[in-house]
N, C-alpha and C. Protein backbone atom coordinates (compact mmCIF):
# COMPACT_ATOMS: atom_id res chain seq x y z
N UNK A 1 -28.97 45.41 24.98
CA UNK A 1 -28.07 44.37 24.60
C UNK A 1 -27.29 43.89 25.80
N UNK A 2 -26.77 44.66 26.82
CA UNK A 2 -25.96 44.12 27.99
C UNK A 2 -27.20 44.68 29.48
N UNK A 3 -26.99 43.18 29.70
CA UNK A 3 -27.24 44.11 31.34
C UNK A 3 -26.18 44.51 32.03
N UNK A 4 -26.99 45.11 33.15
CA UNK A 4 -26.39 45.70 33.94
C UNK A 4 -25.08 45.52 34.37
N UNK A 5 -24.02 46.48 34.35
CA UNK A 5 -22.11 45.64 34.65
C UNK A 5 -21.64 45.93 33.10
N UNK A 6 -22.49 46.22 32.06
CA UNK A 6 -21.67 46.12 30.97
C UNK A 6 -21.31 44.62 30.19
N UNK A 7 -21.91 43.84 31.03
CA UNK A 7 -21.91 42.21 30.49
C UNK A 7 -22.90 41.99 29.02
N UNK A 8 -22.35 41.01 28.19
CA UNK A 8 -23.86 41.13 27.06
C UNK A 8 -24.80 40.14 27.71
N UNK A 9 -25.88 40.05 27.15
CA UNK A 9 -26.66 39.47 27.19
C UNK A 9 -26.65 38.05 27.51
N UNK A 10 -26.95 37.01 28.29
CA UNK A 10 -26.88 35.64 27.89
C UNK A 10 -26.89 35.10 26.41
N UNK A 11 -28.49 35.73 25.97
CA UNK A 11 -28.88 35.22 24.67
C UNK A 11 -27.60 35.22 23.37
N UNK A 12 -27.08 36.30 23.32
CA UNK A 12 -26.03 36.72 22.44
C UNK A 12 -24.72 36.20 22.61
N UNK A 13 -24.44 35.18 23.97
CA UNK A 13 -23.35 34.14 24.15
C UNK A 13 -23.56 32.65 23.89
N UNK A 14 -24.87 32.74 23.73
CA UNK A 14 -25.09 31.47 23.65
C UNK A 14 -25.18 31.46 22.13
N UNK A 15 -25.88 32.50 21.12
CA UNK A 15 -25.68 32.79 19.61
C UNK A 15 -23.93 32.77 19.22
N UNK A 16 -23.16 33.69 19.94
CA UNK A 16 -21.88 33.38 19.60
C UNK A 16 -21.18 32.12 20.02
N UNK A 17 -21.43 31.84 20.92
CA UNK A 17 -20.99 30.17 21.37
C UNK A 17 -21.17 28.95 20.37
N UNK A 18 -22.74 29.62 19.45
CA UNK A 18 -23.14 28.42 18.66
C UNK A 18 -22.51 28.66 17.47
N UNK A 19 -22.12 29.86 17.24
CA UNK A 19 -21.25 30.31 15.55
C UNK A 19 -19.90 29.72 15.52
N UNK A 20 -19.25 29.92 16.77
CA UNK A 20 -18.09 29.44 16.97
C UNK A 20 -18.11 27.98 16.77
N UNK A 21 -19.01 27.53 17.44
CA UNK A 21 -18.69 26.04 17.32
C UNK A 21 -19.17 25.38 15.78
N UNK A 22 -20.08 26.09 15.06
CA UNK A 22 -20.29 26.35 13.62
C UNK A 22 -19.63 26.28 12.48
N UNK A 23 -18.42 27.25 12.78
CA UNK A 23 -17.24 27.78 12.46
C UNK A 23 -16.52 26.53 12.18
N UNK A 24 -15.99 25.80 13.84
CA UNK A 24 -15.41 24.22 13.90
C UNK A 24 -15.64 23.61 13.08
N UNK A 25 -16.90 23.11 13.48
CA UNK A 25 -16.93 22.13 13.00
C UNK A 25 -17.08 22.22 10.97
N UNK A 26 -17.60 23.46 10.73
CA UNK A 26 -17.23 23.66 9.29
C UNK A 26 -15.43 23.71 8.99
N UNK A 27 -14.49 23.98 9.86
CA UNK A 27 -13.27 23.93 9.33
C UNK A 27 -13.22 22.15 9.60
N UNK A 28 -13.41 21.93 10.41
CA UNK A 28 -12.92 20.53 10.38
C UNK A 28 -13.62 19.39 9.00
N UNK A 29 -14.65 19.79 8.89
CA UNK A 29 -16.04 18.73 7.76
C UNK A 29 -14.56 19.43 6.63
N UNK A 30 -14.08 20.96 6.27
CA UNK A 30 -13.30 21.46 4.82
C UNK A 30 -12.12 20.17 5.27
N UNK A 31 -11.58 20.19 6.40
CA UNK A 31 -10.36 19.86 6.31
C UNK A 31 -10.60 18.57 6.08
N UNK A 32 -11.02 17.52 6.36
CA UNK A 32 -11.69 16.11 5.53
C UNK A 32 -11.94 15.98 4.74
N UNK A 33 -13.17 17.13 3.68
CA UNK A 33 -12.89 16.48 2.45
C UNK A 33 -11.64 16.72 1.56
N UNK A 34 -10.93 17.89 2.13
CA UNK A 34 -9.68 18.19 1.34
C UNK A 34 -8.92 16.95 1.31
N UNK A 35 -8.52 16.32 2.59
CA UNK A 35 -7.89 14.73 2.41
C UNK A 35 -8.79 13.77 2.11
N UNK A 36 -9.78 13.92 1.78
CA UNK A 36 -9.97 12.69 1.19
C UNK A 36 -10.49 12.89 -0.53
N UNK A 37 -10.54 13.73 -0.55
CA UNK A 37 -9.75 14.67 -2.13
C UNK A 37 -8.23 14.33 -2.43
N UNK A 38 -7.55 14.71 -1.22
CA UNK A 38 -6.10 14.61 -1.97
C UNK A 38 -6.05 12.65 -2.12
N UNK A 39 -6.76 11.54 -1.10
CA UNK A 39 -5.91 10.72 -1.43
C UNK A 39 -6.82 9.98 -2.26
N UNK A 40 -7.99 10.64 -3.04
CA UNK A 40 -8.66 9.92 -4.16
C UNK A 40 -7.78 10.32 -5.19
N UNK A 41 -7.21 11.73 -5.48
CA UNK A 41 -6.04 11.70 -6.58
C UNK A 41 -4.99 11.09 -6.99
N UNK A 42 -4.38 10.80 -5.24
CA UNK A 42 -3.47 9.98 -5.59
C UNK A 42 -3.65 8.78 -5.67
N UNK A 43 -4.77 8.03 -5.64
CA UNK A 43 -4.99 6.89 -6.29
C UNK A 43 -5.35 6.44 -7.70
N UNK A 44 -6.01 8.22 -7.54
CA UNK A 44 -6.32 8.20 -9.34
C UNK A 44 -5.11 8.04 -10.01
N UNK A 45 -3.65 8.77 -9.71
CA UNK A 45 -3.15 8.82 -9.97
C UNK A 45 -2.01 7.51 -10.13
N UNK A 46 -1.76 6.35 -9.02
CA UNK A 46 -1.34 5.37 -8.68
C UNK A 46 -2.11 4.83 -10.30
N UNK A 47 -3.53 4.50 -10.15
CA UNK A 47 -4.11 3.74 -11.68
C UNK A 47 -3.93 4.38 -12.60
N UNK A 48 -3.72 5.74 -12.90
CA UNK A 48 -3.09 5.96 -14.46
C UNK A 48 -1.77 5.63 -14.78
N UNK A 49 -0.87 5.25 -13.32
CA UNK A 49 0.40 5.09 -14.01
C UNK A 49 0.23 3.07 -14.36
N UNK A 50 -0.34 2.72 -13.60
CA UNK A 50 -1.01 1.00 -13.77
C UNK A 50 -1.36 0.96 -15.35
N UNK A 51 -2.38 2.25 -15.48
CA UNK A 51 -2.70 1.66 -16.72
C UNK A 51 -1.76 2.10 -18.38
N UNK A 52 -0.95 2.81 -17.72
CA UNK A 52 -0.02 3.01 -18.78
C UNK A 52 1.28 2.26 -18.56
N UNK A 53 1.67 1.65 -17.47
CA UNK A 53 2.66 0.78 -17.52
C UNK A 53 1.47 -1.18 -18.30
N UNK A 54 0.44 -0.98 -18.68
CA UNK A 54 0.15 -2.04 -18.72
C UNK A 54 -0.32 -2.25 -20.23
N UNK A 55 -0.74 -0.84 -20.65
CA UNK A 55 -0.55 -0.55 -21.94
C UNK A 55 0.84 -0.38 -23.08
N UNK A 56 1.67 0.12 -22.41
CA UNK A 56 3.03 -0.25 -22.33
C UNK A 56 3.58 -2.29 -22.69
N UNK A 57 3.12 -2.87 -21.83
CA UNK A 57 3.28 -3.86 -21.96
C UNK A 57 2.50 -4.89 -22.83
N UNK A 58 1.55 -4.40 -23.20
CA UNK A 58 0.64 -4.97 -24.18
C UNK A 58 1.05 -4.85 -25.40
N UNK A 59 1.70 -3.46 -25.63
CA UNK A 59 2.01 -2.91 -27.13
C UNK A 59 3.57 -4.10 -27.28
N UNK A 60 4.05 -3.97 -26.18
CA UNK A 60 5.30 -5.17 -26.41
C UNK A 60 4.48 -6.56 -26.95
N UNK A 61 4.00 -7.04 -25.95
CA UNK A 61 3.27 -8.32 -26.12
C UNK A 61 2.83 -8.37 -27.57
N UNK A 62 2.19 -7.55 -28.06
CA UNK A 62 2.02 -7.70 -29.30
C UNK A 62 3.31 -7.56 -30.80
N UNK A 63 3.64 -7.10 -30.61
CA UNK A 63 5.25 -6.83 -31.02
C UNK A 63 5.56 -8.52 -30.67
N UNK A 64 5.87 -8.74 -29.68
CA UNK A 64 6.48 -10.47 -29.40
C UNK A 64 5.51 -11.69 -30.30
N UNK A 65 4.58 -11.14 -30.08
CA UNK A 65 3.62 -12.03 -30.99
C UNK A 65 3.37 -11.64 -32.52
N UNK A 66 3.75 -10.83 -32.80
CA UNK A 66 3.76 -10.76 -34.24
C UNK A 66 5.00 -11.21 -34.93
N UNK A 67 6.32 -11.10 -34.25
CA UNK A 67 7.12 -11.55 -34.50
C UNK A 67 7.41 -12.92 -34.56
N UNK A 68 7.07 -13.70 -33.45
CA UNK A 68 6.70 -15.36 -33.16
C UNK A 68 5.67 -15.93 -34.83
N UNK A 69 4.88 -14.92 -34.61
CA UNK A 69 3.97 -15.52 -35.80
C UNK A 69 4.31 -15.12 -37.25
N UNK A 70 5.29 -14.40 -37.96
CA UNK A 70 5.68 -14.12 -39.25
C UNK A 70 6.00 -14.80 -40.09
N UNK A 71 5.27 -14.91 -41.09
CA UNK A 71 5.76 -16.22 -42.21
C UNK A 71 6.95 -16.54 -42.27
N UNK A 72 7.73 -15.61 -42.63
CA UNK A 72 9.08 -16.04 -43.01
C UNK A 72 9.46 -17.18 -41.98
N UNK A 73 9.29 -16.99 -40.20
CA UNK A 73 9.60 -17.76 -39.28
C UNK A 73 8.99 -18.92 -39.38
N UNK A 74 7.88 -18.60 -39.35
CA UNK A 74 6.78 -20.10 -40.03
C UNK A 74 7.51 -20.88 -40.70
N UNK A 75 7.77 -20.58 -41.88
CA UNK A 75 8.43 -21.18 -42.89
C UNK A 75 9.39 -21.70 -42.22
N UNK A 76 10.25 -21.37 -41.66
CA UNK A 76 11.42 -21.89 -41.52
C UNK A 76 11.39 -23.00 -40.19
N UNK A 77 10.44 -22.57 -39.49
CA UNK A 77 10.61 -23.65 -38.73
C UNK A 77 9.85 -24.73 -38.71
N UNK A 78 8.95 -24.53 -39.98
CA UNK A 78 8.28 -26.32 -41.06
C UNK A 78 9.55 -26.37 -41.32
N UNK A 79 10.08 -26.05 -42.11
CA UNK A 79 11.67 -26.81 -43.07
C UNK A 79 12.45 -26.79 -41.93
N UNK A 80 13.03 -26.61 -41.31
CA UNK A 80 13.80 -27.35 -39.68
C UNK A 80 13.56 -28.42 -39.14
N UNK A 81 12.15 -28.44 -38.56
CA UNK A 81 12.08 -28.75 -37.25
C UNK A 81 10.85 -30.20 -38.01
N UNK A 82 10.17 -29.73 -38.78
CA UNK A 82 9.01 -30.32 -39.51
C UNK A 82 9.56 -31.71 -41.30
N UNK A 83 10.41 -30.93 -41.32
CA UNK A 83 11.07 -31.28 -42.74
C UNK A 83 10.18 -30.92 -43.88
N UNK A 84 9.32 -30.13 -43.75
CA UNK A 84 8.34 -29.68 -44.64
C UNK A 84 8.78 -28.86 -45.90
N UNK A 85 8.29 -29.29 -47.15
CA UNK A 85 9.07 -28.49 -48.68
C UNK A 85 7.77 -27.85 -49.08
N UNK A 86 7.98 -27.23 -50.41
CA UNK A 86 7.10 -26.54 -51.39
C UNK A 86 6.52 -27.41 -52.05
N UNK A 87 5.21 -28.28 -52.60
CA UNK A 87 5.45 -29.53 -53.54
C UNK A 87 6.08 -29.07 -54.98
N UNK A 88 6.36 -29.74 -55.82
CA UNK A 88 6.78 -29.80 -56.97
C UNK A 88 5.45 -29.32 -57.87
N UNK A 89 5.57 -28.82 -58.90
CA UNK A 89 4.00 -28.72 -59.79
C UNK A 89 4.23 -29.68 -60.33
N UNK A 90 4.61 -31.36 -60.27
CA UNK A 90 3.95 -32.51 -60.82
C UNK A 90 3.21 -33.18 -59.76
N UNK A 91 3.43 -32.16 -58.28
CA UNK A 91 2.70 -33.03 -56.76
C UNK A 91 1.53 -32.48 -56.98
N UNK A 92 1.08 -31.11 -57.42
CA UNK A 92 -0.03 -30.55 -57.31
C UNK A 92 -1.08 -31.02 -57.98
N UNK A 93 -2.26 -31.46 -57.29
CA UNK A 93 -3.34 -31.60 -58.22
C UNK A 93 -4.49 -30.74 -57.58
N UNK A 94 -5.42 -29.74 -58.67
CA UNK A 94 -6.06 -29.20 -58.48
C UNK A 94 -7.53 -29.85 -58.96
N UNK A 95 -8.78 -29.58 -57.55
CA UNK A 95 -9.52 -29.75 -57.78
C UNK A 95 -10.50 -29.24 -57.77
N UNK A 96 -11.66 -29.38 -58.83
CA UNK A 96 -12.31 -28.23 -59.52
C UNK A 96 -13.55 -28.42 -58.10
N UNK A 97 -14.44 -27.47 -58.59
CA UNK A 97 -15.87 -27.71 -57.34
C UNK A 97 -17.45 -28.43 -57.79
C-alpha cells in the first residue's frame, strides 16, 4: 500500500482525491435542491394565501350580489324610480293556450 518513506501509494490519492471531491460536489448538488425546495414552498405558500384571500372575496361578491338582486329591493326600486304598481284584477286578462 505505501512505498517506500511510509508515503501511500499514488493510486490511493488520487481514489481519495476523487471521493473528496465526490463528497463536494454531492454537498453542494443537497445544498441546491434544499433551496430550491425551500423557495418552491414559499411560493406554494405565497398562492395559497392568493387563493384564499380571493376566495374570501368572491364569497363577499356574492353576498353583494345577492343582496343588489332581492325581490323585496326589486320591488322597490320599480315603485321609486320606475313608478311601477301591482295591476288591479280588473287589469288582468288571462290567456288560455
Amino acid at each position: 500500500m505505501s512505498q517506500g518513506g511510509g508515503k501511500p501509494a499514488r493510486g490511493w490519492v488520487i481514489v481519495n482525491l476523487g471521493l473528496v471531491l465526490a463528497v463536494m460536489f454531492t454537498a453542494v448538488s443537497i445544498i441546491g435542491a434544499s433551496h430550491e425546495c425551500r423557495q418552491a414552498y414559499a411560493r406554494l405558500q405565497a398562492l395559497q394565501s392568493g387563493q384564499w384571500n380571493m376566495q374570501e372575496q368572491w364569497g363577499k361578491l356574492l353576498l353583494e350580489q345577492s343582496t343588489w338582486a332581492a325581490h323585496h329591493r326589486v320591488e322597490q326600486l320599480a315603485r321609486r324610480e320606475l313608478d311601477m304598481r301591482l295591476p288591479k284584477a280588473a287589469e288582468l286578462n288571462v290567456v288560455a293556450p
